[in-house]
Protein backbone atom coordinates (compact mmCIF):
# COMPACT_ATOMS: atom_id res chain seq x y z
CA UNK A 1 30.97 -41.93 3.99
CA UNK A 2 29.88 -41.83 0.43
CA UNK A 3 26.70 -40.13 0.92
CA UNK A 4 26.24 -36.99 -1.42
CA UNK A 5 28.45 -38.54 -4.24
CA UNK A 6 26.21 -39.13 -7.22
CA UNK A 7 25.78 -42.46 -8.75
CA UNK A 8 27.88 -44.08 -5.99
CA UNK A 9 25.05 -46.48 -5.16
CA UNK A 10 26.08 -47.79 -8.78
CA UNK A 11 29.06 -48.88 -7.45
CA UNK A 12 29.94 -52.99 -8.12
CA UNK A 13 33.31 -52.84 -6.25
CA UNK A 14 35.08 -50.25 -4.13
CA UNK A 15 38.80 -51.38 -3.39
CA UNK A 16 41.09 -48.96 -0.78
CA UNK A 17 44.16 -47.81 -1.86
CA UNK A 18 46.83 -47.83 0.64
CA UNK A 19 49.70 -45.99 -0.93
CA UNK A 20 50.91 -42.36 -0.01
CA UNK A 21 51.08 -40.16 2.98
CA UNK A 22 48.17 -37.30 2.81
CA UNK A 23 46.19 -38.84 5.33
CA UNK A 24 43.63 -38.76 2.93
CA UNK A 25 41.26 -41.68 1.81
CA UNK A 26 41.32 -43.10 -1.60
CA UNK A 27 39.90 -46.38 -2.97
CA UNK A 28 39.23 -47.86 -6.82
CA UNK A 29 35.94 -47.65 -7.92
CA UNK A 30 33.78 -49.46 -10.85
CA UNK A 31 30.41 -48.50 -11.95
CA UNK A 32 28.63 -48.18 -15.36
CA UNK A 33 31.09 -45.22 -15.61
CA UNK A 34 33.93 -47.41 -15.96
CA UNK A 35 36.62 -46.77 -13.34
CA UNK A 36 37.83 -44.40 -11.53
CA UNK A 37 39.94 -42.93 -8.26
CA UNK A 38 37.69 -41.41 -5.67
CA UNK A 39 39.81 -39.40 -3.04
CA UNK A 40 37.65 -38.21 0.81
CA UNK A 41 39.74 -35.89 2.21
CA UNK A 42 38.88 -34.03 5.59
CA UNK A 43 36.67 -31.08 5.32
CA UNK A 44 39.09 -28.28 6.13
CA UNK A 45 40.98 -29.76 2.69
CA UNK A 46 38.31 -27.81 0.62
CA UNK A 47 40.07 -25.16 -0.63
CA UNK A 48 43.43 -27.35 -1.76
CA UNK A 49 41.43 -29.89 -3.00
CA UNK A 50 38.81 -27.57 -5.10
CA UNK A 51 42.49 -25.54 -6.35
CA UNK A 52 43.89 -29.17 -7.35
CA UNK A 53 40.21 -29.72 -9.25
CA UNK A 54 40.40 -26.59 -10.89
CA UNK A 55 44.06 -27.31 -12.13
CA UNK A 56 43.13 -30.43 -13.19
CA UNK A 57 40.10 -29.65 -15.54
CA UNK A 58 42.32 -27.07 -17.20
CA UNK A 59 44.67 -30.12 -18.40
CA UNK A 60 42.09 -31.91 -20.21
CA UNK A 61 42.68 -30.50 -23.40
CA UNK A 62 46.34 -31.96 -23.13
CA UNK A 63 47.12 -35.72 -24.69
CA UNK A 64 48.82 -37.14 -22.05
CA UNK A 65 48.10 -40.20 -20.09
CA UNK A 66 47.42 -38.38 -16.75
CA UNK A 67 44.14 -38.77 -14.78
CA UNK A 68 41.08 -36.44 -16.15
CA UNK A 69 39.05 -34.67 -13.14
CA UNK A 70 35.70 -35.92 -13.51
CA UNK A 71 34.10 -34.15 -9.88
CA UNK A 72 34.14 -32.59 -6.92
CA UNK A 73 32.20 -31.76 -3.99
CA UNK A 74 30.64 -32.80 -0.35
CA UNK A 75 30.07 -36.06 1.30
CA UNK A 76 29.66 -37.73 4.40
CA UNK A 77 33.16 -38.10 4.85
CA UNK A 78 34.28 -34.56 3.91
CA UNK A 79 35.29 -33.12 0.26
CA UNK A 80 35.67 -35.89 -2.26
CA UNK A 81 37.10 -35.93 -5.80
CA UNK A 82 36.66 -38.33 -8.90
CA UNK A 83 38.98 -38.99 -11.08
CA UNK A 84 39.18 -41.49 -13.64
CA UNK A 85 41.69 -44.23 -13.59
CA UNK A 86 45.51 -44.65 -15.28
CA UNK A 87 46.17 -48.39 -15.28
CA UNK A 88 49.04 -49.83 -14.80
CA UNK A 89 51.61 -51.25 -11.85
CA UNK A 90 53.73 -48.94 -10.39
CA UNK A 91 56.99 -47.96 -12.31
CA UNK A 92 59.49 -48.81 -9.71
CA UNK A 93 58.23 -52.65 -9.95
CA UNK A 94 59.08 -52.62 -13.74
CA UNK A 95 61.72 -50.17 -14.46
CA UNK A 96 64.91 -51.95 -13.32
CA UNK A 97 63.60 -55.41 -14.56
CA UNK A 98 63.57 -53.97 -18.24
CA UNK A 99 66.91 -53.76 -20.32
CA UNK A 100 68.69 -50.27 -20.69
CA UNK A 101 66.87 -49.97 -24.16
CA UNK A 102 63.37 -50.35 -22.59
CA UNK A 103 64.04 -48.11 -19.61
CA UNK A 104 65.31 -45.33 -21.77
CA UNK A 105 62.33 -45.45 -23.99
CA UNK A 106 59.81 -44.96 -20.50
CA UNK A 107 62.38 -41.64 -19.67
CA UNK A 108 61.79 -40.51 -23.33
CA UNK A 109 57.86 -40.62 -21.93
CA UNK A 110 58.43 -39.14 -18.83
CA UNK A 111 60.17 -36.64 -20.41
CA UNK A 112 57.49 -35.63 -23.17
CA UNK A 113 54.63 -35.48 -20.89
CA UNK A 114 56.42 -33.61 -18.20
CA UNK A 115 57.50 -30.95 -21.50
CA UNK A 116 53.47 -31.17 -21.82
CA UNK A 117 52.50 -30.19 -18.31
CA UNK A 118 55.00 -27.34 -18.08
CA UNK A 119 53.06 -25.76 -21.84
CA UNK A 120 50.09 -24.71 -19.34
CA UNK A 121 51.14 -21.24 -17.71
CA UNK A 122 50.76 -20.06 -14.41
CA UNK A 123 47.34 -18.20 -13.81
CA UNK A 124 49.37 -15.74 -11.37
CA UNK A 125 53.11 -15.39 -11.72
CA UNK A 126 54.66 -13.78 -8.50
CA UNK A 127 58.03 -12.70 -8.53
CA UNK A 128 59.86 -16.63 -8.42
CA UNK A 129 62.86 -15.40 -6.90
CA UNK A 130 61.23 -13.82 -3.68
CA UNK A 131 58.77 -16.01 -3.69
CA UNK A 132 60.90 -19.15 -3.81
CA UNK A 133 63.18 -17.97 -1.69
CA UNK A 134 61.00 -16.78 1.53
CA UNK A 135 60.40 -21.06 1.13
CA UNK A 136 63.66 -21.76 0.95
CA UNK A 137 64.52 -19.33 4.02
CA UNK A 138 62.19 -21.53 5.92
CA UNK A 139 62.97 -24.81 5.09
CA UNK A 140 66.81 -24.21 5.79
CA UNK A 141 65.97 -22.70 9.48
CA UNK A 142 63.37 -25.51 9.99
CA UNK A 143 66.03 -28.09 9.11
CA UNK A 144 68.86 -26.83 11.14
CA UNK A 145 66.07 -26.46 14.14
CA UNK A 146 66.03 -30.44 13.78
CA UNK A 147 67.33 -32.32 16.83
CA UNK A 148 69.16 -34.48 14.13
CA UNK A 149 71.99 -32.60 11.64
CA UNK A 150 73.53 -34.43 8.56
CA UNK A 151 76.69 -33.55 6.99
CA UNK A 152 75.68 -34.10 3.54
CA UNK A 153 72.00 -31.72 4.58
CA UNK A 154 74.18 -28.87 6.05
CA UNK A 155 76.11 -29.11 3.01
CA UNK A 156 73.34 -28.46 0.64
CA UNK A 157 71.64 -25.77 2.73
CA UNK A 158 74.79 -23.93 2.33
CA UNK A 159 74.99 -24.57 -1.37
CA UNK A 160 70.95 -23.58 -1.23
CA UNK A 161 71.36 -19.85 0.21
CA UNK A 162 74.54 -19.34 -1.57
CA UNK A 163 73.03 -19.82 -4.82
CA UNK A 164 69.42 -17.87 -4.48
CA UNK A 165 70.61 -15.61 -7.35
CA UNK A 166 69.81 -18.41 -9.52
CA UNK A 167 65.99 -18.28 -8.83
CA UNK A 168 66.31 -14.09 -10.63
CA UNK A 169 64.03 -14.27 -13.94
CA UNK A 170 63.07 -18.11 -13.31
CA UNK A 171 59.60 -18.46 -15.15
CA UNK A 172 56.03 -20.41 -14.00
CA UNK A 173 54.18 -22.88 -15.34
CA UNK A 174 52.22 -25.66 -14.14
CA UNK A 175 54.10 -27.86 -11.85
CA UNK A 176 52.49 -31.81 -11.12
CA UNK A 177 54.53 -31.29 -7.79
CA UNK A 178 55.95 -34.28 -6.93
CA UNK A 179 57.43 -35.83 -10.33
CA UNK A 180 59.37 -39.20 -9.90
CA UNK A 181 59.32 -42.94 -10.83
CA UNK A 182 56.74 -42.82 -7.61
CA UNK A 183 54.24 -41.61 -8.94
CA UNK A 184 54.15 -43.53 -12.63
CA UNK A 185 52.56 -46.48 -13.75
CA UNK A 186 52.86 -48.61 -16.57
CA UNK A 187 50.56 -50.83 -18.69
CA UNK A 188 50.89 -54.14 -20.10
CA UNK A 189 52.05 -52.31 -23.43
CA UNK A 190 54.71 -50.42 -21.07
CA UNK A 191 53.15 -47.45 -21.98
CA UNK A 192 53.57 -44.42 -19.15
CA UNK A 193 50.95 -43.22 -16.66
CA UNK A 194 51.22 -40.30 -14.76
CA UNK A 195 49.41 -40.52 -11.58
CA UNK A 196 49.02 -38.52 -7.89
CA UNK A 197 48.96 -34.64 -8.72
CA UNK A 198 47.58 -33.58 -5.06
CA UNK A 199 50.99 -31.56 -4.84
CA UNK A 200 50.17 -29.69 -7.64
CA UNK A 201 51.45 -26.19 -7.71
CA UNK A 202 52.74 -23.70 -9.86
CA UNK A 203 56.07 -22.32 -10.63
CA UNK A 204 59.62 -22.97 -12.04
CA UNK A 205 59.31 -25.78 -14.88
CA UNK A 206 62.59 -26.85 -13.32
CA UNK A 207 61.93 -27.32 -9.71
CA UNK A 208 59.83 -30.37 -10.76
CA UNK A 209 63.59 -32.43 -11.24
CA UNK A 210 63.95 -31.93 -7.62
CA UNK A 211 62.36 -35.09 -7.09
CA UNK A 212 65.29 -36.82 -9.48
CA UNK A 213 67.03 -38.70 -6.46
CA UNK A 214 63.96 -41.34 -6.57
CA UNK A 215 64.29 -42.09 -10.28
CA UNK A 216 67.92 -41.97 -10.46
CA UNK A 217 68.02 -44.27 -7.69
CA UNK A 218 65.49 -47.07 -9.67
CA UNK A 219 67.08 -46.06 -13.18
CA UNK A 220 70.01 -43.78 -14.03
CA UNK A 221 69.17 -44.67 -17.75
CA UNK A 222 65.17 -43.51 -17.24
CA UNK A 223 66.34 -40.37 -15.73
CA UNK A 224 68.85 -39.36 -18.59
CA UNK A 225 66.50 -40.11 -21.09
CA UNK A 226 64.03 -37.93 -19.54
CA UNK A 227 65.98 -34.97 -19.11
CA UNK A 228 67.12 -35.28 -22.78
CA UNK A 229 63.34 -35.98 -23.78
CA UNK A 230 62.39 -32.95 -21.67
CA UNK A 231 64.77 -30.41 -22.97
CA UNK A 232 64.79 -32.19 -26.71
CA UNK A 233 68.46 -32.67 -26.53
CA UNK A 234 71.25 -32.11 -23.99
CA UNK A 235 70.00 -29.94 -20.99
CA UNK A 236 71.47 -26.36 -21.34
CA UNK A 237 74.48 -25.53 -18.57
CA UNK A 238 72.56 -23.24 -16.90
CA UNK A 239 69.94 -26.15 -15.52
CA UNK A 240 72.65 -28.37 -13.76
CA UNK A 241 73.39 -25.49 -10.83
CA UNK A 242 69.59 -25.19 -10.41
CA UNK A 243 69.04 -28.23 -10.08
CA UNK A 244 71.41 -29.20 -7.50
CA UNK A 245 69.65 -25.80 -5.84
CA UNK A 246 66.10 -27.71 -5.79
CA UNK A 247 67.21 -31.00 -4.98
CA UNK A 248 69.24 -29.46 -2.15
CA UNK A 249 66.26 -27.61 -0.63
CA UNK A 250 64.08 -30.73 -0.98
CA UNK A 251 66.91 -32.83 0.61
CA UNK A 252 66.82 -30.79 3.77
CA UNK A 253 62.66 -30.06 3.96
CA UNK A 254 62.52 -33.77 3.85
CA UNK A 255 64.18 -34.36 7.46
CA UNK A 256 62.08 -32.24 9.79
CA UNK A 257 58.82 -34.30 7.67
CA UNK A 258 60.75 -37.76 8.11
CA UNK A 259 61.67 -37.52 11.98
CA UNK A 260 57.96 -37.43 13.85
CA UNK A 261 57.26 -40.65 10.88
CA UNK A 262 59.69 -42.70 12.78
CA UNK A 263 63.59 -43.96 12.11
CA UNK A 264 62.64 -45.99 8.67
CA UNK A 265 62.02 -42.99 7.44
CA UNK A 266 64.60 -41.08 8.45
CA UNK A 267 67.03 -43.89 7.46
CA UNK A 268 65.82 -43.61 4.04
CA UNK A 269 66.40 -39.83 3.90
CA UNK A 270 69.73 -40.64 5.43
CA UNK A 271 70.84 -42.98 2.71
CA UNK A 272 69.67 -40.92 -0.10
CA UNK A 273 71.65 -37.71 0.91
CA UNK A 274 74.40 -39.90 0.59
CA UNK A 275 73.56 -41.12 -2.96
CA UNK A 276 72.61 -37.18 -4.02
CA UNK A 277 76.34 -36.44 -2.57
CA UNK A 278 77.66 -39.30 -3.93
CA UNK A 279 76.42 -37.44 -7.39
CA UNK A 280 79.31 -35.15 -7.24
CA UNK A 281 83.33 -35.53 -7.55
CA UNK A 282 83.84 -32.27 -6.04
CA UNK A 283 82.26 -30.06 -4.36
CA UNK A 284 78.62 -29.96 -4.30
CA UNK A 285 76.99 -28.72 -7.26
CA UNK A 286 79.61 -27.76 -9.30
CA UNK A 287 79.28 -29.92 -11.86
CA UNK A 288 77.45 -32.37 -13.97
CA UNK A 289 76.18 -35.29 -12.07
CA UNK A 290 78.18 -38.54 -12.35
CA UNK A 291 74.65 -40.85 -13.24
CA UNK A 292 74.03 -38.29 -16.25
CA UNK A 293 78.03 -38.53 -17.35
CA UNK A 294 78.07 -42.08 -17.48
CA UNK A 295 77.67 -44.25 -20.62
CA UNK A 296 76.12 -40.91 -22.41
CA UNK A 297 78.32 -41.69 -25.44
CA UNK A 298 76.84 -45.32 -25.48
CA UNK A 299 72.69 -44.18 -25.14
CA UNK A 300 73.36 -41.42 -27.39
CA UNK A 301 74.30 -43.92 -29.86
CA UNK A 302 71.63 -46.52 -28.62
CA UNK A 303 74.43 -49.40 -27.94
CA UNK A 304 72.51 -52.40 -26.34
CA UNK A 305 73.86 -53.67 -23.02
C-alpha cells in the first residue's frame, strides 16, 4: 500500500486513524521527519485530492496552527498525501469540561484563525449568487425526494429559496469547508488546532458558520466568542439572515447523506433540526439566535460563572 511514498520505509510506527466518513484511509506516522498524517485515497480521488494539495501549500505562509502540506502523489494504494501533524485531543472531549472563561478563550481562537483562512482569496470568483444557488436548487429537490420529510427540514427549505436574494454581491475566499468543534484539537496548553480540510472549497467567508449547530451544541459560550473573535466585535445584522440561509441548506443536504448510513444517523440529524429550530422564538430566521442572546451582557463583561 505504501509503495511509491518516499522515505516510508523510515517509518518506526504507523497507527490508523478511524475517525471521519470519506472512505478514505488515514493513519499517524513517525519517522526521522517527525510526524505526520498520511491520507490513501482511491485513485479516481486525484484531481480533489491534488486541488486540496494545491490549496493547502498556498496557506503556508499563514500563522495558524493548521496542518502544512508536505506531499503528494502515487502509491500502491492510490493517491496519497502527507501532512504534518496538529496535536492535540479532539475539542468536543475538552470543551464542555472547561469553565465558561476557558471555553470562551478557545472561540476567541477559533475565531482568529477562521478570520485568517478567509484573508486568502478565491483564485476564480464565479458569480456566488448563481452559483450558490444552482446548489441550493439541488439540495432542496434532493431532500424533499427523501422517503423521510421533517417538519423543522421543510421549514428551512422554505426559508432557503425564499431568501436566495441574500447570496446577490456575497464575496469568495478560501473556505476550510467543514468548520466546527469536529474538526479541532487541543493541546496540553489548550491551545487550538485546526485539523481535516478535505472539504476545502472556496466561496462565501460566511457559509463556513453553517456548520455552527455542532459547536453550539458542545459550547454556546465557544461559539459566541468565535463569532465575536471572527467579526472583531458584534456580528453586523446583515450576517444573522444568512446564516440561518446556510445552516438551513446544510440542515436539509444532511438527510438524503444520513438515510443510506443507517437510523443513528438519521436520529442525530433528527435531533439537531430540533435544536437549530429550537434557536428561534418565532419564526425561522427572523431573528437573533437565542444561544448568542443569552448571558451576552455577562461574557461581554467577562463575569465568571
Amino acid at each position: 500500500m505504501f509503495r511509491g511514498i518516499a522515505q516510508s520505509d523510515l517509518w518506526t510506527e504507523i497507527d490508523p486513524v478511524q475517525e471521519g466518513f470519506s472512505g478514505d484511509e488515514k493513519f499517524h506516522v513517525s519517522g526521522p521527519g517527525g510526524e505526520c498524517l498520511l491520507r490513501i485515497s482511491p485513485a479516481d480521488k486525484r484531481e480533489r485530492r491534488l486541488r486540496e494539495y494545491t490549496a493547502m501549500r498556498a496557506l503556508a505562509p499563514l500563522s495558524v496552527n493548521i496542518p502544512r502540506a508536505l506531499d503528494f502523489g502515487d502509491c500502491e494504494g492510490g493517491v496519497y498525501t502527507l501532512l504534518s501533524w496538529v496535536e492535540g485531543r479532539p475539542s468536543p472531549e475538552i470543551l464542555p469540561g472547561l469553565p465558561a472563561r476557558g471555553q470562551r478563550a478557545v472561540g476567541r481562537q477559533a475565531g482568529e484563525i477562521l478570520r485568517t483562512l478567509h484573508t486568502v482569496p478565491a483564485p476564480l470568483a464565479p458569480d456566488w449568487a448563481e452559483a450558490y444557488g444552482r446548489k441550493m436548487a439541488r439540495r432542496v429537490e434532493s431532500y424533499r425526494a427523501c422517503p423521510l420529510h421533517l417538519p423543522e427540514l421543510d421549514e428551512f427549505a422554505a426559508y432557503a429559496l425564499d431568501s436566495a436574494a441574500l447570496l446577490s454581491g456575497r464575496p469568495s475566499t478560501f473556505q476550510h469547508g467543514d468548520y466546527s468543534v469536529a474538526n479541532m484539537v487541543l493541546d496540553a496548553a489548550f491551545r487550538l488546532g485546526v485539523i481535516d480540510f478535505d472539504r476545502m472549497d472556496y466561496g462565501d467567508p460566511w457559509e463556513e458558520f453553517s456548520r455552527l449547530p455542532w459547536s453550539v451544541a458542545c459550547s454556546p459560550a465557544f461559539s459566541r466568542a468565535l463569532l465575536r473573535a471572527y467579526f472583531r466585535g458584534e456580528p453586523p445584522d446583515a450576517f444573522w439572515p444568512l446564516l440561518a440561509l446556510y445552516v438551513a441548506v446544510n440542515q436539509i443536504s444532511s438527510l438524503p447523506w444520513a438515510i443510506p448510513r443507517g437510523g443513528e444517523q438519521v436520529e442525530i440529524l433528527r435531533q439537531q433540526a430540533r435544536q437549530v429550530r429550537a434557536w428561534y422564538d418565532g419564526p425561522y430566521g427572523l431573528s437573533r439566535p437565542t444561544w448568542y442572546c443569552r448571558d451576552e451582557a455577562d461574557e461581554a463583561n467577562h463575569i465568571e460563572r
